[in-house]
N, C-alpha and C. Protein backbone atom coordinates (compact mmCIF):
# COMPACT_ATOMS: atom_id res chain seq x y z
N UNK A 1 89.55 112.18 76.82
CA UNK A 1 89.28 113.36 77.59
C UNK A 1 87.78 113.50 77.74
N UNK A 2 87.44 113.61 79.12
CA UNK A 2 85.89 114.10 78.91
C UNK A 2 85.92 115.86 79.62
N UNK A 3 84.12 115.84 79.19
CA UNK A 3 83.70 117.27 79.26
C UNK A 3 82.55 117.00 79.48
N UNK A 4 81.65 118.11 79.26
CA UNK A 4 80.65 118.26 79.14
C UNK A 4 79.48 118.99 78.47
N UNK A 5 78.31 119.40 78.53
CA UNK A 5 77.49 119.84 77.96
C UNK A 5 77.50 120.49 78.99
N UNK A 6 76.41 121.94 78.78
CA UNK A 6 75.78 122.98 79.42
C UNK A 6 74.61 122.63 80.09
N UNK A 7 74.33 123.07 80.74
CA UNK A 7 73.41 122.86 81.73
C UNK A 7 72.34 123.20 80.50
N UNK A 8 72.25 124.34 79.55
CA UNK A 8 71.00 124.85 79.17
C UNK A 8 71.24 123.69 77.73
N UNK A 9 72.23 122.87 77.79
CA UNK A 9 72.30 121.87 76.41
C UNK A 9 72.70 122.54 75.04
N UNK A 10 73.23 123.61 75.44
CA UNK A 10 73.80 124.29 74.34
C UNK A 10 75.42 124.27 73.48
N UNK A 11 76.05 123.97 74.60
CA UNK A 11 77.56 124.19 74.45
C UNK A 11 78.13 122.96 74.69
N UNK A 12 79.09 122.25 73.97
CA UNK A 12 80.13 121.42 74.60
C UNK A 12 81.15 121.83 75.20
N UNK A 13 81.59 121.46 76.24
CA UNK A 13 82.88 121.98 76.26
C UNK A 13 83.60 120.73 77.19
N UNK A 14 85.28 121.46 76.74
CA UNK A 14 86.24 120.61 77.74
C UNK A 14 87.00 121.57 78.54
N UNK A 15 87.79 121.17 79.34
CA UNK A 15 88.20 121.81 80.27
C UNK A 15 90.14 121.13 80.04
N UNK A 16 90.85 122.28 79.68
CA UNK A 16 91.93 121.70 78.62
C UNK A 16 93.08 123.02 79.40
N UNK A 17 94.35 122.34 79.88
CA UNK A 17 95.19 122.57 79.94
C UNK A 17 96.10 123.51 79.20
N UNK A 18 96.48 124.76 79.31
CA UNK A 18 96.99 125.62 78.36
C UNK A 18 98.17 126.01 79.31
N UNK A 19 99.88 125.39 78.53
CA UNK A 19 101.03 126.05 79.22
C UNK A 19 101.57 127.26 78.08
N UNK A 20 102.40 128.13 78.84
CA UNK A 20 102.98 129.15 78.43
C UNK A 20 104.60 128.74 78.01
N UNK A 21 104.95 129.96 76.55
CA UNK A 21 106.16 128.78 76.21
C UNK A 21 107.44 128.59 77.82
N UNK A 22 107.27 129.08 78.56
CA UNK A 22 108.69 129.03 79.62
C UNK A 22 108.52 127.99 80.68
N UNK A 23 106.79 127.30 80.60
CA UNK A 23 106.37 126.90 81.79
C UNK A 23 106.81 125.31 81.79
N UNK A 24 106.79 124.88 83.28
CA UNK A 24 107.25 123.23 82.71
C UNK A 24 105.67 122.28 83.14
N UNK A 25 105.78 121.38 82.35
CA UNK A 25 104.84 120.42 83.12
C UNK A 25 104.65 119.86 84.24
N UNK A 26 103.84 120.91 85.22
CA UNK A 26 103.58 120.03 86.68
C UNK A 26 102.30 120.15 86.93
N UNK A 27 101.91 119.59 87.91
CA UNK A 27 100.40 120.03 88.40
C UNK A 27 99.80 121.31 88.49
N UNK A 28 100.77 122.19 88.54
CA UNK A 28 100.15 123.42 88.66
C UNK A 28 100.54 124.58 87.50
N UNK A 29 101.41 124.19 86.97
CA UNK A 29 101.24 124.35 85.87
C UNK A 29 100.71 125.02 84.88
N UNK A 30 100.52 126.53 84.71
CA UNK A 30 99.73 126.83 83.42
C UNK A 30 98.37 127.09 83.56
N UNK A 31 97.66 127.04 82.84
CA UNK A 31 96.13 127.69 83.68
C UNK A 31 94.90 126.74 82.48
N UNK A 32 94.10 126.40 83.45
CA UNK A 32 92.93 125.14 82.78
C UNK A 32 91.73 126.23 82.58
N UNK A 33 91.63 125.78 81.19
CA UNK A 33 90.08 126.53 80.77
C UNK A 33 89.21 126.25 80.21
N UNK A 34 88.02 126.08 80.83
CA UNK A 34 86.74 125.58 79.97
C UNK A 34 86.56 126.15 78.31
N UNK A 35 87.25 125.23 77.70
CA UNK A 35 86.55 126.05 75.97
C UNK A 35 85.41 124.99 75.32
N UNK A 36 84.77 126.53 74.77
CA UNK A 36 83.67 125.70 73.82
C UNK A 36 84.08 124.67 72.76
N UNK A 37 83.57 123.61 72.25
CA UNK A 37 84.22 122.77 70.88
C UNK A 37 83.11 123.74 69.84
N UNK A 38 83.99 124.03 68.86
CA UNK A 38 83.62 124.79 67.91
C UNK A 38 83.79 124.32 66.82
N UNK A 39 83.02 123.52 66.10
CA UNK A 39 82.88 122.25 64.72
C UNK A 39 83.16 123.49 63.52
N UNK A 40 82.60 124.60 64.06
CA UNK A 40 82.47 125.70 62.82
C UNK A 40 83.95 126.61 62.51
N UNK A 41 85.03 126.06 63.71
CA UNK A 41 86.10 127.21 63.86
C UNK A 41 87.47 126.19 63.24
N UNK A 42 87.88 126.09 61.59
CA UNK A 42 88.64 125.81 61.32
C UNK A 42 90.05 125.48 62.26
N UNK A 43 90.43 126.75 63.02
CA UNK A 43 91.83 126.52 63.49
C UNK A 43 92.07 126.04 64.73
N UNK A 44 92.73 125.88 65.75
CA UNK A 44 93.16 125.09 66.41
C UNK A 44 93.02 125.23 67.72
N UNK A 45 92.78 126.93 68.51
CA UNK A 45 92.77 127.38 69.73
C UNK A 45 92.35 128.63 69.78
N UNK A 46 91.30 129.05 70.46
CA UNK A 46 91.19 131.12 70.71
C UNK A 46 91.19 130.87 72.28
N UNK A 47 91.84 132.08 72.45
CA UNK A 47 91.94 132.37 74.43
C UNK A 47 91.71 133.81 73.87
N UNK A 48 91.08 134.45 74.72
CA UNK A 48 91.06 135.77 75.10
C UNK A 48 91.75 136.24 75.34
N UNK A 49 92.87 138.09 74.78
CA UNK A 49 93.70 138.57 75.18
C UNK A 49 94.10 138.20 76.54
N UNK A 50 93.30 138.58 77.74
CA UNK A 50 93.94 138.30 79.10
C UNK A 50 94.72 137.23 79.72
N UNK A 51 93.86 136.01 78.96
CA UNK A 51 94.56 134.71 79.16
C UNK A 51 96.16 134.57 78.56
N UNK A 52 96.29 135.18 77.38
CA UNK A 52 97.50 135.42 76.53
C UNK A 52 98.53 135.50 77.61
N UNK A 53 97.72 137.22 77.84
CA UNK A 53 98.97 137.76 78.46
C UNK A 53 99.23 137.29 79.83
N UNK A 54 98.45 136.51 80.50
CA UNK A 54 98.44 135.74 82.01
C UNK A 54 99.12 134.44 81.81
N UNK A 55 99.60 133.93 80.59
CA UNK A 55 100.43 132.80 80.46
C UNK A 55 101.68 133.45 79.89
N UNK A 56 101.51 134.58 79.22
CA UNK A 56 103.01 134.69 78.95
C UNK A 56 103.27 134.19 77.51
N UNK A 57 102.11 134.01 76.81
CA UNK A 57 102.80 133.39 75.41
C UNK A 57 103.27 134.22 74.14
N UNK A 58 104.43 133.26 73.75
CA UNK A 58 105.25 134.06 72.47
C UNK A 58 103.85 134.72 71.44
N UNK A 59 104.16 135.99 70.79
CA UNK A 59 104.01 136.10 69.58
C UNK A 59 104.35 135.43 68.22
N UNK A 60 103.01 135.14 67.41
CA UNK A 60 103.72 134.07 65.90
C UNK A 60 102.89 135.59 65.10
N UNK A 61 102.70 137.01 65.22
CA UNK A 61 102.48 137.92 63.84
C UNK A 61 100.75 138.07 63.95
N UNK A 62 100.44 138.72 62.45
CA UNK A 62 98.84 138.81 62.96
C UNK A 62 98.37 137.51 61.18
N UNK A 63 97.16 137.31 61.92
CA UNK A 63 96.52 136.66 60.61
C UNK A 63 95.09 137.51 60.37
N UNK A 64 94.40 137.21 59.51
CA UNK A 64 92.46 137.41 59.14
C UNK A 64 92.30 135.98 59.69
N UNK A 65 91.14 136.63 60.45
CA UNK A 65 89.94 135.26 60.51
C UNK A 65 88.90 135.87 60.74
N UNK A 66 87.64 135.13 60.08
CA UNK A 66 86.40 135.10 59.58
C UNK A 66 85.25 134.62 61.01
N UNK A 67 84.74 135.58 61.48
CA UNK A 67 84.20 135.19 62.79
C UNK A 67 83.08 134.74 62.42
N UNK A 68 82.00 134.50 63.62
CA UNK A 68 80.91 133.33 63.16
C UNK A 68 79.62 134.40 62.86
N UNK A 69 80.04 135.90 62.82
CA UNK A 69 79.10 136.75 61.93
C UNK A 69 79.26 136.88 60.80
N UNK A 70 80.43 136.80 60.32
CA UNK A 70 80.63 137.16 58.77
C UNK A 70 81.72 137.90 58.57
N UNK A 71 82.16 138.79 59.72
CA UNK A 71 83.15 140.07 60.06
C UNK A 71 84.58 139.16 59.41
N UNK A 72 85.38 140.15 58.88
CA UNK A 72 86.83 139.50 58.45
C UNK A 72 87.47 140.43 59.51
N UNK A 73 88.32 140.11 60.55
CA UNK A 73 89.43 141.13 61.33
C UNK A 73 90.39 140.18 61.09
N UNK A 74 91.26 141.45 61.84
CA UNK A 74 92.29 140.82 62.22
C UNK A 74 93.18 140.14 63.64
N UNK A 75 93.61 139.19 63.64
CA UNK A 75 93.93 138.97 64.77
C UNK A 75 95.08 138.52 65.23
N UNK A 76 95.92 138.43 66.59
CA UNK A 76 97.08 138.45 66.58
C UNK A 76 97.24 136.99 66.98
N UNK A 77 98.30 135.88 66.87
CA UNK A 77 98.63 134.52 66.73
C UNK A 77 99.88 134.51 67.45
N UNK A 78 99.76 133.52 68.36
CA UNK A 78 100.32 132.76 69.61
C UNK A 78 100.62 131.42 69.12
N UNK A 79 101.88 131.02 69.87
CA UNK A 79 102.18 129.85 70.24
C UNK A 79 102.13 129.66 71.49
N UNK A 80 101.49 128.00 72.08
CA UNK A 80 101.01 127.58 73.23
C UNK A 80 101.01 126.25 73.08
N UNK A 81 101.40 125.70 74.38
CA UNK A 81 101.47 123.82 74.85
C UNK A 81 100.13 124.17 75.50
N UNK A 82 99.53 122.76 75.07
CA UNK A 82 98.33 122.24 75.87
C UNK A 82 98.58 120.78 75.71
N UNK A 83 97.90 120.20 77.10
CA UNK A 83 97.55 119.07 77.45
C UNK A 83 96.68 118.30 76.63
N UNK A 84 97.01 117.31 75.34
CA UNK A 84 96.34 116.67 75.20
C UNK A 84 96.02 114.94 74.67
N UNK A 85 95.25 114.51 74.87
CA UNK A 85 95.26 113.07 75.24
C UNK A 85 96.68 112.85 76.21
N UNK A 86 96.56 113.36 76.70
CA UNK A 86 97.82 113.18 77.75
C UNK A 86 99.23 113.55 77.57
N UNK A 87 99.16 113.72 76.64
CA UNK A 87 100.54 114.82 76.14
C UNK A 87 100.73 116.12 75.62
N UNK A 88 101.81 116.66 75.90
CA UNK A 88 102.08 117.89 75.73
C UNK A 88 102.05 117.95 74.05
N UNK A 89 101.43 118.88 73.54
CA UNK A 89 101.02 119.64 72.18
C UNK A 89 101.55 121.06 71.88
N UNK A 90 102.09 121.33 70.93
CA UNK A 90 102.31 122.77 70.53
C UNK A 90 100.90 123.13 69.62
N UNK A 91 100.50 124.59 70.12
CA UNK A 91 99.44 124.80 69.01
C UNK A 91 99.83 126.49 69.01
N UNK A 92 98.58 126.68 67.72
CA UNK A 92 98.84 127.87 67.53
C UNK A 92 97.24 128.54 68.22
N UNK A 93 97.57 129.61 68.96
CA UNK A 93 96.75 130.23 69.08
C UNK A 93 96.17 131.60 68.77
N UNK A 94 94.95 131.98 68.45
CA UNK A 94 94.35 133.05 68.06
C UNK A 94 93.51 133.86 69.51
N UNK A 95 94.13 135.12 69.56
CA UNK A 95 93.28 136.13 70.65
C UNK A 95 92.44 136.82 69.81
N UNK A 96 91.44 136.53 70.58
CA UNK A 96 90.16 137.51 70.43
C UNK A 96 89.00 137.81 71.87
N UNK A 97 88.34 138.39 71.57
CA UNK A 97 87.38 138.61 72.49
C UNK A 97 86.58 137.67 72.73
N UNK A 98 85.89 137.23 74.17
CA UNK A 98 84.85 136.33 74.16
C UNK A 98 85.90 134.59 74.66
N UNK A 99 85.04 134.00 74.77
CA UNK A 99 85.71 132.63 75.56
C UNK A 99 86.44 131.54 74.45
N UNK A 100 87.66 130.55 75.25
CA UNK A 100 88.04 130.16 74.97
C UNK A 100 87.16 128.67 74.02
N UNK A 101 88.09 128.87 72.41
CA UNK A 101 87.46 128.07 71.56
C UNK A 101 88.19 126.46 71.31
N UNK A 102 87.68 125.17 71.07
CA UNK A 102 88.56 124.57 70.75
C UNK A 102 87.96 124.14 69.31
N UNK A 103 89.07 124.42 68.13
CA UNK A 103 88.85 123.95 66.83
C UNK A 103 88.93 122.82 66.21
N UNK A 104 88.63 122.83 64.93
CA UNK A 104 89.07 121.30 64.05
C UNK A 104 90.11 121.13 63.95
N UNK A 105 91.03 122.11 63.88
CA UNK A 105 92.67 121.54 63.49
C UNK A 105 92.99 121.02 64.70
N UNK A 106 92.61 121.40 66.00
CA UNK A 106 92.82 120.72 67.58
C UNK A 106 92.17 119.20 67.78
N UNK A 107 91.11 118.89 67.16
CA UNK A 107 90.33 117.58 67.08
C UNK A 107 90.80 116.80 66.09
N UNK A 108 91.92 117.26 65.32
CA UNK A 108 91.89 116.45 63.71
C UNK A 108 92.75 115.09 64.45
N UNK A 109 92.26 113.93 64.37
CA UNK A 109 93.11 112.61 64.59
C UNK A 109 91.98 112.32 66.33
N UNK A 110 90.95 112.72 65.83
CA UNK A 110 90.27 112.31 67.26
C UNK A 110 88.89 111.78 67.06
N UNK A 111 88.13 111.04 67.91
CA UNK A 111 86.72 110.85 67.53
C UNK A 111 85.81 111.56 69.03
N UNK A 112 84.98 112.76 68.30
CA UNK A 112 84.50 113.36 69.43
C UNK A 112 82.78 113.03 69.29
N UNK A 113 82.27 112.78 70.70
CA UNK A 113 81.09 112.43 70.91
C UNK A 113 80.58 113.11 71.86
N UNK A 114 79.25 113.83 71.34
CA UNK A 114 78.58 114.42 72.43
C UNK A 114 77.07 114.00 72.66
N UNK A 115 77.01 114.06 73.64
CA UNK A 115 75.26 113.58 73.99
C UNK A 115 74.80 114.54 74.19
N UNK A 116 74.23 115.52 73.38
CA UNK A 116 73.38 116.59 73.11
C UNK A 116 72.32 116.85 73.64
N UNK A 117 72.78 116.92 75.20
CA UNK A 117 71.39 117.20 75.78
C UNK A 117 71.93 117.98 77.07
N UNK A 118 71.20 118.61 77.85
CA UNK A 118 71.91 119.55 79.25
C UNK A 118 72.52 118.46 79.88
N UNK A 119 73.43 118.92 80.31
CA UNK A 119 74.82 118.31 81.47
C UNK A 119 74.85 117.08 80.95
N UNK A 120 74.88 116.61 79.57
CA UNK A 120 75.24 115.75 78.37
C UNK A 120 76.76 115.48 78.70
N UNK A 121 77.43 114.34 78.50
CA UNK A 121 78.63 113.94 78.36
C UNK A 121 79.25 114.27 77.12
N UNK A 122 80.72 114.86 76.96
CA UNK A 122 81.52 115.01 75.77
C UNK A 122 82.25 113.56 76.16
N UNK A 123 82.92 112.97 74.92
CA UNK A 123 83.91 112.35 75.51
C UNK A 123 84.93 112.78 73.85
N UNK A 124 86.50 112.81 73.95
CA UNK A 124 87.04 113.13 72.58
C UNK A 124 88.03 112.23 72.92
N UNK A 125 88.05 111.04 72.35
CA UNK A 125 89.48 110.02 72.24
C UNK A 125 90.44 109.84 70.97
N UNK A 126 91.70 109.69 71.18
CA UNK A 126 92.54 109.68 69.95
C UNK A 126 92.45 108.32 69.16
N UNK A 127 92.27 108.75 68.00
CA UNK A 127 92.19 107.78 67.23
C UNK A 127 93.51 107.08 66.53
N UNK A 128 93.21 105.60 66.45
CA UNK A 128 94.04 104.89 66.33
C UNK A 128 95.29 105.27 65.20
C-alpha cells in the first residue's frame, strides 16, 4: 500500500478503505480516508464520530484510552472491515474527535517505510 507524507513533512499517511458491517465489497463501497500512521497509538483504528455514524458501524461497548496528552477518557468501540493489503480485515474501531488514526495493532505483520521528508513516500507491505 502506498501513501504519503505531508506537504509540511510532518504526517504520514495512507488513504485506507473503511466498510460498514452491512456493506459489500465493490468499488464504491464504503468511504476512503486519509489517516495519520500513529507509531504512538497502540490500537488498531480511530474515525471520528461522524464517520461512524456515516458508515453505519456496529457498536462493540465503551473502553479508556490514553490520548497523546496524557488525558484518560473514555471512548466508545466499533467494529469495521477495511481494505487491507488487498483484503478485507475486521478491526476494531475507536471514535473520538479529530482525524482518522492508523495504529500498531493495524501494522502488526507489516514492514512500514517512510521517507521523512514533505510529499515523502509511505510505502507499508505485508510481511512474509
Amino acid at each position: 500500500m502506498d501513501g504519503r507524507v505531508t506537504t509540511d513533512g510532518r504526517q504520514a499517511m495512507l488513504a485506507i478503505r473503511v466498510l460498514g458491517s452491512a456493506q459489500q465489497l465493490d468499488g464504491e463501497s464504503g468511504l476512503v480516508v486519509d489517516a495519520v500512521i500513529d507509531t504512538g497509538f497502540t490500537g488498531q483504528f480511530v474515525l471520528p464520530p461522524e464517520a461512524v455514524d456515516r458508515l453505519g458501524l456496529s457498536g462493540r461497548g465503551r473502553q479508556r484510552a490514553i490520548l497523546a496528552d496524557g488525558r484518560t477518557v473514555e471512548v466508545n468501540v466499533y467494529l469495521a472491515r477495511v481494505i487491507w493489503h488487498g483484503r478485507e480485515r475486521a478491526i476494531q474501531v475507536l471514535a473520538t474527535e479529530g482525524g482518522p488514526l492508523v495504529g500498531m495493532a493495524l501494522l502488526r505483520g507489516s514492514r512500514l517505510t517512510v521517507d521523512a521528508a514533505p510529499d515523502g513516500h509511505v510505502l507499508v507491505e505485508e510481511l512474509p
